[in-house]
N, C-alpha and C. Protein backbone atom coordinates (compact mmCIF):
# COMPACT_ATOMS: atom_id res chain seq x y z
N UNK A 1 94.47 24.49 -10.64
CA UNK A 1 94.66 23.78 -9.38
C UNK A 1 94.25 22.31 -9.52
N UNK A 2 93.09 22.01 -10.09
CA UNK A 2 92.62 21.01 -10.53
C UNK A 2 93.49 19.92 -11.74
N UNK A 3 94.16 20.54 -12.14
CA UNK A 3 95.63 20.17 -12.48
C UNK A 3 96.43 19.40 -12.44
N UNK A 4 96.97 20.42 -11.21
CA UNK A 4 97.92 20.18 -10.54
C UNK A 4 97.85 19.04 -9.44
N UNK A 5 96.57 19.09 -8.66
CA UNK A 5 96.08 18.09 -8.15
C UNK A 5 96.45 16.21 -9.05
N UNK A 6 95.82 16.54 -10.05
CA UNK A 6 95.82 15.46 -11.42
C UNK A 6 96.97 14.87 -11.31
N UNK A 7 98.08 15.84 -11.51
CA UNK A 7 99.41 15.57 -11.42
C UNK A 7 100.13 14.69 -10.37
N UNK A 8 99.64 15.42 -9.57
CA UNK A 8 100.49 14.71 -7.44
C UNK A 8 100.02 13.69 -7.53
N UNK A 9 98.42 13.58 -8.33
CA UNK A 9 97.87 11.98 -8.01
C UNK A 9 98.56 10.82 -8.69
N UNK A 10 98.70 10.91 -10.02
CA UNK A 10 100.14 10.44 -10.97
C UNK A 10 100.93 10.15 -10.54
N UNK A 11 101.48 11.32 -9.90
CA UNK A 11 103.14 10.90 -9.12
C UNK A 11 102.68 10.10 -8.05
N UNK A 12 101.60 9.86 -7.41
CA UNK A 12 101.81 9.13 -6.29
C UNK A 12 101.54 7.59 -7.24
N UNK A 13 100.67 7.52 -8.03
CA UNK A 13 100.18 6.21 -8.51
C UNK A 13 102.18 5.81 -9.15
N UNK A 14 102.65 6.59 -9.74
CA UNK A 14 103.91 5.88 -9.76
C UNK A 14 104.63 5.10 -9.15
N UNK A 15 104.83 5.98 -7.91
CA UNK A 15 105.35 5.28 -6.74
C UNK A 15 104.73 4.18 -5.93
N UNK A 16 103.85 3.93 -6.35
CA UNK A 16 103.01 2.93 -5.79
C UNK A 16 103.14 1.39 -6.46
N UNK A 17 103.77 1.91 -7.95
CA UNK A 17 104.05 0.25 -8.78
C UNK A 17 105.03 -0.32 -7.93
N UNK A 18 104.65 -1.45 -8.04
CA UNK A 18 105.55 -2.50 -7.10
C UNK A 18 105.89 -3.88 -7.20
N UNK A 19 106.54 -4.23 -8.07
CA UNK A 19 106.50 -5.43 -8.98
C UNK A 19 106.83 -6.57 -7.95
N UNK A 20 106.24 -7.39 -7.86
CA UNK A 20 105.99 -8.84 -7.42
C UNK A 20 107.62 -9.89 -7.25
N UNK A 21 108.54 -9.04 -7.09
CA UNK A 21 110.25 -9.41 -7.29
C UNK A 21 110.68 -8.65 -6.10
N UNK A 22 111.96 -9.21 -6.08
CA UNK A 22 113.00 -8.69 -5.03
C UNK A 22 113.28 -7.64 -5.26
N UNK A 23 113.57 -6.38 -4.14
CA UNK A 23 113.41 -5.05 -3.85
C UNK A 23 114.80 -5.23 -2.58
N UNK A 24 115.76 -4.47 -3.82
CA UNK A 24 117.23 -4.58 -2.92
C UNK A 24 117.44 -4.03 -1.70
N UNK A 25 118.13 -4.46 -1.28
CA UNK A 25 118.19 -3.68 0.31
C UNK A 25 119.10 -2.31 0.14
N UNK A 26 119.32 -1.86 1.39
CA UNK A 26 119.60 -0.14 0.82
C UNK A 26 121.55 -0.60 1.41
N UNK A 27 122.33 0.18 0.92
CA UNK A 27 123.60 -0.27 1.01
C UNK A 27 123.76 0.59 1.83
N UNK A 28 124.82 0.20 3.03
CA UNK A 28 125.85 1.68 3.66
C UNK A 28 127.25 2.04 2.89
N UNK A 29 127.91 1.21 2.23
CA UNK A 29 128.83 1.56 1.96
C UNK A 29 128.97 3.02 0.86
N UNK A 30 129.73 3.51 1.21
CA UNK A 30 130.36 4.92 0.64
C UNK A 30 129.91 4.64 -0.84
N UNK A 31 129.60 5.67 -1.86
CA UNK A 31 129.55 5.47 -2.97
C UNK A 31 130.55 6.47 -3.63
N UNK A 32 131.44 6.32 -4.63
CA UNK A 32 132.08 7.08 -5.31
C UNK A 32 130.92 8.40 -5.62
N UNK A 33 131.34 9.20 -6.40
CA UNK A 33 130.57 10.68 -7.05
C UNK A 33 130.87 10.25 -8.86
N UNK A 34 128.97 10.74 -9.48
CA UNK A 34 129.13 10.93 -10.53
C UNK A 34 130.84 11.95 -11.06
N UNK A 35 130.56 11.58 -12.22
CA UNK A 35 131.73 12.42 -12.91
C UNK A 35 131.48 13.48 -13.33
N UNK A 36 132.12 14.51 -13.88
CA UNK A 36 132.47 15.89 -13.97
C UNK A 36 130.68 16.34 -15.16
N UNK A 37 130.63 17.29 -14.62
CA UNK A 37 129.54 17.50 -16.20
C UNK A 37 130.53 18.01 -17.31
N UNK A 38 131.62 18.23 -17.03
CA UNK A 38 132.46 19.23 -18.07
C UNK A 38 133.55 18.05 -19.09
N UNK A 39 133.05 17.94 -20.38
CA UNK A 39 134.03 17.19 -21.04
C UNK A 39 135.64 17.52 -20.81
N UNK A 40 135.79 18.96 -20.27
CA UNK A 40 137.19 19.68 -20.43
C UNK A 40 137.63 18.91 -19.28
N UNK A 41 137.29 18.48 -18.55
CA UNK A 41 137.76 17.62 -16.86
C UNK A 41 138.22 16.22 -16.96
N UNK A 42 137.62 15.72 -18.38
CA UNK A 42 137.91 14.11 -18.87
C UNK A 42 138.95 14.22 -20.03
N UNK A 43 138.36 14.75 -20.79
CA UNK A 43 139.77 15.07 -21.71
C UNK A 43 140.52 16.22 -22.42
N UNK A 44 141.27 16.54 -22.58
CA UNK A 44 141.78 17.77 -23.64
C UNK A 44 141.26 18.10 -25.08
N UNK A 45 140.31 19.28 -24.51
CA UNK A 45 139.20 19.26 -25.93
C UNK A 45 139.98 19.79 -27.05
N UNK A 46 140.99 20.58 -26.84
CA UNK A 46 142.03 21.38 -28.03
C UNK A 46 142.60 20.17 -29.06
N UNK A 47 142.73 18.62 -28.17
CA UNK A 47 143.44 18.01 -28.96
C UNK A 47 142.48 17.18 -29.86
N UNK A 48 140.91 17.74 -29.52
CA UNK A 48 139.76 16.79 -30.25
C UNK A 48 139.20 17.21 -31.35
N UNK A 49 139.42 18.93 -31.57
CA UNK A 49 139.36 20.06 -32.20
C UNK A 49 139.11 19.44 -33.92
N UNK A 50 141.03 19.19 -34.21
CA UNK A 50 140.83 18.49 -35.33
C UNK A 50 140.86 17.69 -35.85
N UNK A 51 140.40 16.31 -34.39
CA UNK A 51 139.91 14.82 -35.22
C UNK A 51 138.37 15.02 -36.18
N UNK A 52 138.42 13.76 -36.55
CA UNK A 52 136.77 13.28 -37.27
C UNK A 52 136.14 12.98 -36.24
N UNK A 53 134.61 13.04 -36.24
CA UNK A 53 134.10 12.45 -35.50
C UNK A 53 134.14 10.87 -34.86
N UNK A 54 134.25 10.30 -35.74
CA UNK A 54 134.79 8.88 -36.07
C UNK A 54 136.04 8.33 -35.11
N UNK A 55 137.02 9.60 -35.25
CA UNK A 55 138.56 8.89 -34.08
C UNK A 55 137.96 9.74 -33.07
N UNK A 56 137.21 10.87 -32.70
CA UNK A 56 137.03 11.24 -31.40
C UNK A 56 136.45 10.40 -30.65
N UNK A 57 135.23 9.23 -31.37
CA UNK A 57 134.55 8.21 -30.76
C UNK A 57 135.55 7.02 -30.56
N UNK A 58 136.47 7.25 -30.91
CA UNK A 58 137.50 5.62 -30.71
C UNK A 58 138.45 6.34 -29.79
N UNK A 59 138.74 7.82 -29.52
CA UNK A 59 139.76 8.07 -28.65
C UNK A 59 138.45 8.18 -27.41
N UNK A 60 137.42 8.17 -27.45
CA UNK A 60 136.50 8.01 -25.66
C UNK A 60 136.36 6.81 -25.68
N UNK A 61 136.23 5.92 -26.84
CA UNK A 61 136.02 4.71 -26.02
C UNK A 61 137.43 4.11 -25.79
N UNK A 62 138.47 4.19 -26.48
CA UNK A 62 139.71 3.67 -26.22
C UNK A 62 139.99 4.40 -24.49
N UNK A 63 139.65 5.35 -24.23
CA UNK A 63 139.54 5.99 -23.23
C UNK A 63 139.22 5.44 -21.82
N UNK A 64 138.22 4.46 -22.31
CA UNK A 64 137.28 3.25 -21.48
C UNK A 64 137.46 2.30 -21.09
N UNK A 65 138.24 1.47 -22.27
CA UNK A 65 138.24 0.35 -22.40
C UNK A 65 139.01 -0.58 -21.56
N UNK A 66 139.33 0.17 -20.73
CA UNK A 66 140.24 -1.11 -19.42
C UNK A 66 139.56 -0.34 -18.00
N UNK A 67 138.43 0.27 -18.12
CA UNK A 67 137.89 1.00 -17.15
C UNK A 67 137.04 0.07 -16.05
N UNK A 68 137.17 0.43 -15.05
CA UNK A 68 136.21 -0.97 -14.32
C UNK A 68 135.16 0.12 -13.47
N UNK A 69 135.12 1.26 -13.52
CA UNK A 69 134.39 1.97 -12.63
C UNK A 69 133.08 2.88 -13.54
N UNK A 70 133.75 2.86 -15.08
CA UNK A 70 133.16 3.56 -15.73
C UNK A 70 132.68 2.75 -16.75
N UNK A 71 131.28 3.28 -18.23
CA UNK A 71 131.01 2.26 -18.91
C UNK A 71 131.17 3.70 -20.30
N UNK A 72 131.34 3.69 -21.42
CA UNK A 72 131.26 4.64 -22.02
C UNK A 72 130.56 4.69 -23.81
N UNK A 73 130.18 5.37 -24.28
CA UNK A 73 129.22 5.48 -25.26
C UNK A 73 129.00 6.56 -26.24
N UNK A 74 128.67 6.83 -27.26
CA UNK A 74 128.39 7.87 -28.48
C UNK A 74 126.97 8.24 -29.06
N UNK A 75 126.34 9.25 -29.26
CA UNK A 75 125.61 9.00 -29.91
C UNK A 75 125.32 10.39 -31.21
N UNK A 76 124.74 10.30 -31.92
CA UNK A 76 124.70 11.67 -32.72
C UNK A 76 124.00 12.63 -32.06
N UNK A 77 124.26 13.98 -32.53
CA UNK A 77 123.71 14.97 -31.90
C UNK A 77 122.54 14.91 -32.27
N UNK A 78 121.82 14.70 -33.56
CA UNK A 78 119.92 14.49 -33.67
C UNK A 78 119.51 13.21 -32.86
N UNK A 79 120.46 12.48 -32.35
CA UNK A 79 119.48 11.38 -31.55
C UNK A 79 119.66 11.83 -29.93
N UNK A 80 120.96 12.42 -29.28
CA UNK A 80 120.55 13.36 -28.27
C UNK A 80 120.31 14.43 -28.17
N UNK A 81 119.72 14.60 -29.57
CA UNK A 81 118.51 15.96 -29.28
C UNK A 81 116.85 15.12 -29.04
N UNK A 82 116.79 14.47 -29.82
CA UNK A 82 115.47 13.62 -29.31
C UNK A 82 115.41 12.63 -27.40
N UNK A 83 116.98 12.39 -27.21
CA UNK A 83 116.64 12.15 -25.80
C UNK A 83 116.20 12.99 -24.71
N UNK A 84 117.26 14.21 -25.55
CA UNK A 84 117.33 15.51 -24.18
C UNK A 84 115.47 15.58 -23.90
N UNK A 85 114.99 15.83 -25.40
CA UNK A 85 113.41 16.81 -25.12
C UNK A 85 112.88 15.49 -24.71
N UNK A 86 112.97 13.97 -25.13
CA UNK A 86 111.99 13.26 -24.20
C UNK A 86 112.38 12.73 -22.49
N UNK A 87 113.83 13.14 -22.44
CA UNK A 87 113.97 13.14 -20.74
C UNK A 87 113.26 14.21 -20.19
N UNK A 88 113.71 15.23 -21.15
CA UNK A 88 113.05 16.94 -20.03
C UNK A 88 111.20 16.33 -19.66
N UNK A 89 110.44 16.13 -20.60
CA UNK A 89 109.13 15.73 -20.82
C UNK A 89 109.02 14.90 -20.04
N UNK A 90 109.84 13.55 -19.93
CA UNK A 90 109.43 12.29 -19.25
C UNK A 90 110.54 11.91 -18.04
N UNK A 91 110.62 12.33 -16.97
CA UNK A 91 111.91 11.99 -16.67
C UNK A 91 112.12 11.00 -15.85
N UNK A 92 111.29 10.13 -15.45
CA UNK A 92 111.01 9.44 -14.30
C UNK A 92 110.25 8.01 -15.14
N UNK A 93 111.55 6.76 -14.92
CA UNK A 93 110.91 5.24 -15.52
C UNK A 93 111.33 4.56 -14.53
N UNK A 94 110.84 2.86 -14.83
CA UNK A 94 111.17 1.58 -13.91
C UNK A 94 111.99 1.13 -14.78
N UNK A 95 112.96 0.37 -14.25
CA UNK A 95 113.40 -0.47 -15.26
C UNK A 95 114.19 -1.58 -14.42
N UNK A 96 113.81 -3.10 -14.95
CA UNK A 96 114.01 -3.93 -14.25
C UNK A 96 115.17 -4.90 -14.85
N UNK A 97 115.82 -5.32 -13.06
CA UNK A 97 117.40 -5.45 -13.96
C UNK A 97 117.60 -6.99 -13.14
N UNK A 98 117.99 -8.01 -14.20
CA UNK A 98 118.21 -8.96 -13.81
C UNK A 98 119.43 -9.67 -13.07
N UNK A 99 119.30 -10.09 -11.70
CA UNK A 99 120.86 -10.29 -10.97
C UNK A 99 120.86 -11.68 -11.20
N UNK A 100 121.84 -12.30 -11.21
CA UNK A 100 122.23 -13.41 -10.98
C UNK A 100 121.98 -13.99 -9.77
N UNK A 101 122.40 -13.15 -8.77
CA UNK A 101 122.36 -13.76 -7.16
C UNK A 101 121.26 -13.55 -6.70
N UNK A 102 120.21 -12.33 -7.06
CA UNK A 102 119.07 -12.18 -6.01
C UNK A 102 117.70 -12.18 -7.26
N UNK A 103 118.26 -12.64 -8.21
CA UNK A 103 116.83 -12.26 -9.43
C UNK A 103 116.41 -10.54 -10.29
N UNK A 104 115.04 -10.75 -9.72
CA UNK A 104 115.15 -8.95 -10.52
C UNK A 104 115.29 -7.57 -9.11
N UNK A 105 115.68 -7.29 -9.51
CA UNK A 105 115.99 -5.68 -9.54
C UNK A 105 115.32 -4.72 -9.91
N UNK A 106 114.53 -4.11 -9.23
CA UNK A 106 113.53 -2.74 -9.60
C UNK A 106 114.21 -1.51 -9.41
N UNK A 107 114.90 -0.87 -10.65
CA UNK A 107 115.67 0.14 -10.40
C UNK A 107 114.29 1.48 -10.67
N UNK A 108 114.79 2.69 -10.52
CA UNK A 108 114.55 3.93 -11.05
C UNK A 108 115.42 5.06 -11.80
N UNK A 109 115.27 5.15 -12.57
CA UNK A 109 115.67 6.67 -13.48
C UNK A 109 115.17 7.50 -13.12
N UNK A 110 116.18 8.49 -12.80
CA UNK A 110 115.57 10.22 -12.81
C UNK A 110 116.46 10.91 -13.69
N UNK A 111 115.80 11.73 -15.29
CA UNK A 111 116.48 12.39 -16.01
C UNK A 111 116.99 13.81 -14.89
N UNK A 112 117.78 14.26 -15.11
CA UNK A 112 118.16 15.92 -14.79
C UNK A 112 118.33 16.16 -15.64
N UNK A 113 118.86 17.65 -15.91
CA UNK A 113 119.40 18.32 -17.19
C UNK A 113 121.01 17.53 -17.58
N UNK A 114 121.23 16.82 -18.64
CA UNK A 114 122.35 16.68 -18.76
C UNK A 114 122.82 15.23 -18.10
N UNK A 115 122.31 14.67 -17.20
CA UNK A 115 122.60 13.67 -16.27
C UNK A 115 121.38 12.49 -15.83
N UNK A 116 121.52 11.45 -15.87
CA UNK A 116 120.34 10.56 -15.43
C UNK A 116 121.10 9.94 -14.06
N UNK A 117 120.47 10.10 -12.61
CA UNK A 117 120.67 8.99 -11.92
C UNK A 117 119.92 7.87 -11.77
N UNK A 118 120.40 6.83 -10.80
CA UNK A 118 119.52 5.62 -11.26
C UNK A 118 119.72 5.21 -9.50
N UNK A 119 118.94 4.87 -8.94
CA UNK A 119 118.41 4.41 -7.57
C UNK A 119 117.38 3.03 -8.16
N UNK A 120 117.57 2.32 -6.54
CA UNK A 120 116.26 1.75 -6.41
C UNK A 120 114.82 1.72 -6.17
N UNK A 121 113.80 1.29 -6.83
CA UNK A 121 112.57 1.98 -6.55
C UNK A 121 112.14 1.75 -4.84
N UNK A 122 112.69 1.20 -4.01
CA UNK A 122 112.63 0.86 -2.83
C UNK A 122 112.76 2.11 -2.02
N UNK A 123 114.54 2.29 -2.36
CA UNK A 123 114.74 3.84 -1.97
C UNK A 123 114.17 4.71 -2.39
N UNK A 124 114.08 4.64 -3.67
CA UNK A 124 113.08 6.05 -3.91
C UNK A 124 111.83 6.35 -3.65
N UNK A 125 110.90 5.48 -2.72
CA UNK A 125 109.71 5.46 -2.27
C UNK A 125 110.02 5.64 -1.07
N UNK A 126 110.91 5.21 -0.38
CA UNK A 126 111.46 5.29 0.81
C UNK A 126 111.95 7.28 1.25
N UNK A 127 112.65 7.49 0.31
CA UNK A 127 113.54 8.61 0.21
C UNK A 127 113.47 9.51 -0.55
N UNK A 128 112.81 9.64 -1.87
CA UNK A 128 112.38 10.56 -2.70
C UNK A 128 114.10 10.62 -3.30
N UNK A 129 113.73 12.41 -3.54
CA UNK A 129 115.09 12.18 -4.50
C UNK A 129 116.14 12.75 -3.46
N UNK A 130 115.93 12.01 -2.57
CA UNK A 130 117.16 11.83 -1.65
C UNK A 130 117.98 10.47 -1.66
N UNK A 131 117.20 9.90 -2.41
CA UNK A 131 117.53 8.37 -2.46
C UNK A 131 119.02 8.17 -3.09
N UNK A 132 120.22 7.14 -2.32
CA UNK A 132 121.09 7.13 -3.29
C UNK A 132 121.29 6.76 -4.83
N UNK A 133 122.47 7.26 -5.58
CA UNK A 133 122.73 6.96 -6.70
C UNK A 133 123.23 5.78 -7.10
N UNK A 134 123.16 4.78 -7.72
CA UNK A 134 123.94 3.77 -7.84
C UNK A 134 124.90 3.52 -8.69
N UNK A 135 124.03 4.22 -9.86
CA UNK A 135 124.98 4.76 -11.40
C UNK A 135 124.04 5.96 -12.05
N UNK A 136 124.92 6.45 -12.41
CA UNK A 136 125.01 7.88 -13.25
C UNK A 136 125.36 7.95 -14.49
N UNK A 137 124.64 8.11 -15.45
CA UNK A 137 124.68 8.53 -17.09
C UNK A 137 124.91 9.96 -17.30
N UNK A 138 126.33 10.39 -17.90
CA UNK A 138 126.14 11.83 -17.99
C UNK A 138 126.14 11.82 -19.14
N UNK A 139 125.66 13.12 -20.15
CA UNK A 139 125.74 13.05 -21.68
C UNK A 139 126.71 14.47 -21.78
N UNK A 140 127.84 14.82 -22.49
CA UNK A 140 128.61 15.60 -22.91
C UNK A 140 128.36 16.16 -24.21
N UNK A 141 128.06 17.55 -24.03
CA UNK A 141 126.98 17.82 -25.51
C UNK A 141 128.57 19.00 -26.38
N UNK A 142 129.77 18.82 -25.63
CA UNK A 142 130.60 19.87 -25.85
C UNK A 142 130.68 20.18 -27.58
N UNK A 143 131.13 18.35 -28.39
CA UNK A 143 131.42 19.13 -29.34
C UNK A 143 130.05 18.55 -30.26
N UNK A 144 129.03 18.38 -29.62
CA UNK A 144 127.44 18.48 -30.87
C UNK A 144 127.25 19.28 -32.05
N UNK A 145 128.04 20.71 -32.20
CA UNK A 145 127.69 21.19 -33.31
C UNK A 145 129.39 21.19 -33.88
N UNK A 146 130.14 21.04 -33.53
CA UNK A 146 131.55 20.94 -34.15
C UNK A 146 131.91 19.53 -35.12
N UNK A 147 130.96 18.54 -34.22
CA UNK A 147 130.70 17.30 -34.62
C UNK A 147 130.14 16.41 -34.90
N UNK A 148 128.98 17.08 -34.48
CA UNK A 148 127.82 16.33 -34.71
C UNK A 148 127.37 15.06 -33.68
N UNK A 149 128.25 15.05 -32.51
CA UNK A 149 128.89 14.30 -31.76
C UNK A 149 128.72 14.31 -30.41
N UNK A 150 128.02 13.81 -29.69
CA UNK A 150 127.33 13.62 -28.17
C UNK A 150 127.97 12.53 -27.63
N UNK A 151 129.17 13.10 -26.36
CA UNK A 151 129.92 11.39 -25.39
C UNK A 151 128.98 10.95 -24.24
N UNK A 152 128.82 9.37 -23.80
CA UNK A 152 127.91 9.32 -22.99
C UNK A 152 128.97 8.68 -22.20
N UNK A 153 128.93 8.61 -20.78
CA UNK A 153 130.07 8.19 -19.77
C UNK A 153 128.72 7.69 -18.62
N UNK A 154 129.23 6.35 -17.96
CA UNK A 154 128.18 5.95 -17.17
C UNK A 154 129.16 5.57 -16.15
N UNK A 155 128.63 6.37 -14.90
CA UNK A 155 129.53 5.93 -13.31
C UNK A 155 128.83 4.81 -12.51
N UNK A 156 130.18 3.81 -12.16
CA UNK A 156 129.37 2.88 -11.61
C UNK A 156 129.65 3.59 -10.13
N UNK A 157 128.92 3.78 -9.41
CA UNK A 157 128.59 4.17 -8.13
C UNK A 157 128.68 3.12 -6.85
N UNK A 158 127.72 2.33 -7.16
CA UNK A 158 127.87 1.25 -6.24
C UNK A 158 127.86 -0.23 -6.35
N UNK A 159 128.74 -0.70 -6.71
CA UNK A 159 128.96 -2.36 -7.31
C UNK A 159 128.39 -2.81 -7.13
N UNK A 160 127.91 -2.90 -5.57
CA UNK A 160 127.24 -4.03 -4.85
C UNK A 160 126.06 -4.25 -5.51
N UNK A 161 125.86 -3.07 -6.06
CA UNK A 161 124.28 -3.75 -6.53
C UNK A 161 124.60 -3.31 -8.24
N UNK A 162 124.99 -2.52 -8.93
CA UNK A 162 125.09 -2.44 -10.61
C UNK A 162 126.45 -2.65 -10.95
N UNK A 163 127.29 -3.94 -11.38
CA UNK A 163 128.11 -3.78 -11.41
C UNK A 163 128.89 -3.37 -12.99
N UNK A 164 129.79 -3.37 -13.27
CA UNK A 164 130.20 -2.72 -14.48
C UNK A 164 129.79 -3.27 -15.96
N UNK A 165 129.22 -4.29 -15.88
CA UNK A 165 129.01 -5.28 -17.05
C UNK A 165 127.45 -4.95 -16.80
N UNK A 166 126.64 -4.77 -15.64
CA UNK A 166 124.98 -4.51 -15.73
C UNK A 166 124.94 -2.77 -16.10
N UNK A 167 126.15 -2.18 -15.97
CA UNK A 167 125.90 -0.40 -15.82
C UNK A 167 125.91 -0.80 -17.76
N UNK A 168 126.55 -1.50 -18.62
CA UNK A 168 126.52 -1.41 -19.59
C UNK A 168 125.01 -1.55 -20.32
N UNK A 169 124.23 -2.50 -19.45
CA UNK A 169 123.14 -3.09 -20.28
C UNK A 169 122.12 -1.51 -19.51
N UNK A 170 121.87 -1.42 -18.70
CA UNK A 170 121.51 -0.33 -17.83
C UNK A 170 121.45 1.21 -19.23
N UNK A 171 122.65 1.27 -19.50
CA UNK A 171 122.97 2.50 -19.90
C UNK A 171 122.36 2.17 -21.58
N UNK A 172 122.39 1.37 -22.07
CA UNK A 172 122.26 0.50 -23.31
C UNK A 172 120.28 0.66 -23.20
N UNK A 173 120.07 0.49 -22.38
CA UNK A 173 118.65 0.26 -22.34
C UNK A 173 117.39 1.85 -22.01
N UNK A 174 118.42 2.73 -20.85
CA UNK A 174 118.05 3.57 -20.87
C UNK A 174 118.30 4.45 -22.37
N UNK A 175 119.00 4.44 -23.42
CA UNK A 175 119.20 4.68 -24.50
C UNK A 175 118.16 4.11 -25.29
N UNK A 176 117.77 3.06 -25.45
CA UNK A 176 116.75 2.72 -26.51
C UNK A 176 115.54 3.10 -25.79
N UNK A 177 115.05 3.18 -24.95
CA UNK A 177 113.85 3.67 -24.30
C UNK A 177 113.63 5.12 -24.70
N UNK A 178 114.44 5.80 -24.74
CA UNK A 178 114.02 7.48 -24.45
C UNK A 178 114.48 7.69 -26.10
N UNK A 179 114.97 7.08 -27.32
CA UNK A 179 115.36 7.24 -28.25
C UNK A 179 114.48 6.66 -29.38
N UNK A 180 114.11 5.55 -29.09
CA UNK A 180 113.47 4.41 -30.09
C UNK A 180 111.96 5.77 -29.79
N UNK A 181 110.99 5.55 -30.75
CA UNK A 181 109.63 5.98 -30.53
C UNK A 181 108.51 5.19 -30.15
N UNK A 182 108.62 3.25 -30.44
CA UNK A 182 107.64 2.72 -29.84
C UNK A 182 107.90 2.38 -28.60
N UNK A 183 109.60 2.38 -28.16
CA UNK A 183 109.66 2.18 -26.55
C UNK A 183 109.09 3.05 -25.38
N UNK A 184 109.46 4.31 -26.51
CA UNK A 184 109.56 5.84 -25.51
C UNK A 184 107.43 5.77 -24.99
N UNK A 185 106.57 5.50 -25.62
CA UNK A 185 105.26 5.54 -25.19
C UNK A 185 105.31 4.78 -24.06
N UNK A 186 105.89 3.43 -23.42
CA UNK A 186 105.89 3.38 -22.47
C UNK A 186 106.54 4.39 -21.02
N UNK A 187 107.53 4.93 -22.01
CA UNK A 187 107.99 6.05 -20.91
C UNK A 187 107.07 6.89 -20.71
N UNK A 188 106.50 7.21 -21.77
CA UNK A 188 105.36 8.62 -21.37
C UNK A 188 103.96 8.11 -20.68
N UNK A 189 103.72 6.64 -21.01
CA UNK A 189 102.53 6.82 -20.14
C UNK A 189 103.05 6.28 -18.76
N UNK A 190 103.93 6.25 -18.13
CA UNK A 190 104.61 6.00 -16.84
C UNK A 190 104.72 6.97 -16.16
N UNK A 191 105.00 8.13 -16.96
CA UNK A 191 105.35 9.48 -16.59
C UNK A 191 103.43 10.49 -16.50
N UNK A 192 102.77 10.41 -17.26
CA UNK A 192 102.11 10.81 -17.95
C UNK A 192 100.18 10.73 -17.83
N UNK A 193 100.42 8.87 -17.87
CA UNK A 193 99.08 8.56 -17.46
C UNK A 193 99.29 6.53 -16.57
N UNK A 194 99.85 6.38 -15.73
CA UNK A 194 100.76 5.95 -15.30
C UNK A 194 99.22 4.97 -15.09
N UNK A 195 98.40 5.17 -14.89
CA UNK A 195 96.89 3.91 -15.34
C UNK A 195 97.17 3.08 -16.14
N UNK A 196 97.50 3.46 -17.41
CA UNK A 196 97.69 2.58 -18.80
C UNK A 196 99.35 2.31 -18.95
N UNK A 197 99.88 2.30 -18.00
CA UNK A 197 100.98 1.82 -17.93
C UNK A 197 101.11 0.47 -17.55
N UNK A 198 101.74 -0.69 -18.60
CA UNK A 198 101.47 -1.65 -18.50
C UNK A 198 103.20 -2.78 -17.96
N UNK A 199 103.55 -3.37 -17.04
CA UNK A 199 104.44 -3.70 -16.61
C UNK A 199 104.95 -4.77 -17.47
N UNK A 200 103.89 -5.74 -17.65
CA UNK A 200 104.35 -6.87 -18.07
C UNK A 200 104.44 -6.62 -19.62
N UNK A 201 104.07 -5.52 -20.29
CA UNK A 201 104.63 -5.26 -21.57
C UNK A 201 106.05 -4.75 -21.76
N UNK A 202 106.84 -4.15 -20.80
CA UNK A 202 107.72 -3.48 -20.30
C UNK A 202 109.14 -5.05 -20.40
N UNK A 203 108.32 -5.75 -19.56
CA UNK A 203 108.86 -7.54 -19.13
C UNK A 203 109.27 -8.24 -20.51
N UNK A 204 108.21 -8.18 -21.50
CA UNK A 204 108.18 -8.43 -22.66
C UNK A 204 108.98 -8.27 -23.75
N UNK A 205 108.67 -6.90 -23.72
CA UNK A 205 109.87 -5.98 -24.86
C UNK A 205 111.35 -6.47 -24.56
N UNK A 206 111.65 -6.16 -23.02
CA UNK A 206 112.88 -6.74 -22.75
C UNK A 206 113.12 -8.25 -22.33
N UNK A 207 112.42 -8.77 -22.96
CA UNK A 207 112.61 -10.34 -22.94
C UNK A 207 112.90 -10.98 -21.27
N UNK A 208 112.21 -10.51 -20.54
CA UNK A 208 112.70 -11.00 -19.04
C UNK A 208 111.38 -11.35 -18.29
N UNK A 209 111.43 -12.13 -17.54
CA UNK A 209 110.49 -12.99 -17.08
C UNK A 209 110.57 -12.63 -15.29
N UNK A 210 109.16 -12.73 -15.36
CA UNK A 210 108.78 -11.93 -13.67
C UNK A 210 108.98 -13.56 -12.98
N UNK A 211 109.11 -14.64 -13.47
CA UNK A 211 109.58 -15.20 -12.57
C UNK A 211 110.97 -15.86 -12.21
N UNK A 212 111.07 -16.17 -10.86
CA UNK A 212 112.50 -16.50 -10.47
C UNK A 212 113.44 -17.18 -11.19
């Protein structure tokens, strides 16, 4: 019990970081829906059967590449096997995103099984995980042992605030965080021991500056 207690207190000290920057306002407009969890819904897996790994990654991203709603990506199956077990473990980061028009951006990640959404930390203090989605990372694990081969597809949800060129750096970044091993310690003590979680090292690594 004593624990568990430990724990709630964590999660609340999370929600409590609050970086000294602009904190987006909450949108009404409609948001599209993540995409399918099922690779079979995006493309015809019979016809992927007997490419290389190599043209299956040029037929998803050729797939992409005039896409304005979607952002898309590859990775090997041993490096999303090391994301899967450090999302399941850690699933909950900040990550701060630089706008042009309003400065920074305090987003949130929440791993699920298979899927990361991404809200603002505004809303999500506001709303929990009721909070909307803005963009969605799904990972497609279909042909991992056929190919060795993991597709990553990122939905842009709501422009207004991530638009298709930030869902890239977004999706790019949540990738080296949960993959790299000296990034990922900041994920875990965020998640973990969220005391020694340090922001402006976070600022650092990603070369971005807390001021305007």
């Amino acid at each position: 019990q004593q624990q568990q207690q430990q724990q709630q207190q964590q999660q609340q000290q999370q929600l409590q970081w609050r970086p000294q920057w602009q904190l987006h306002s909450r949108y009404t407009t409609r948001a599209a829906a993540p995409s399918s969890k099922h690779l079979a819904d995006i493309l015809k897996l019979q016809l992927l059967q007997d490419q290389s790994a190599d043209d299956v990654e040029h037929i998803w991203m050729a797939h992409h590449d005039k896409a304005t709603s979607h952002v898309a990506s590859a990775m090997s199956s041993d490096e999303h096997a090391v994301l899967a077990a450090r999302a399941a473990a850690s699933p909950l980061f900040v990550l701060p995103l630089r706008k042009a028009s309003t400065g920074l951006c305090s987003l949130l990640v929440q791993w699920q099984p298979q899927q990361a959404l991404v809200t603002t930390l505004d809303e999500y203090r506001q709303m929990g995980s009721s909070a909307p989605a803005h963009f969605a990372l799904t990972c497609y694990a279909e042909l991992a042992s056929s190919h060795g081969l993991v597709l990553l597809r990122g939905d842009v949800l709501r422009p207004e605030l991530i638009n298709t060129a930030e869902a890239r750096t977004v999706m790019e970044l949540m990738r080296a965080l949960y993959t790299d091993a000296s990034s990922y310690q900041m994920v875990y003590k965020f998640n973990h021991t969220p005391d020694t979680f340090d922001v402006q090292l976070l600022l650092q690594q990603l070369g971005i500056s807390s001021r305007p």
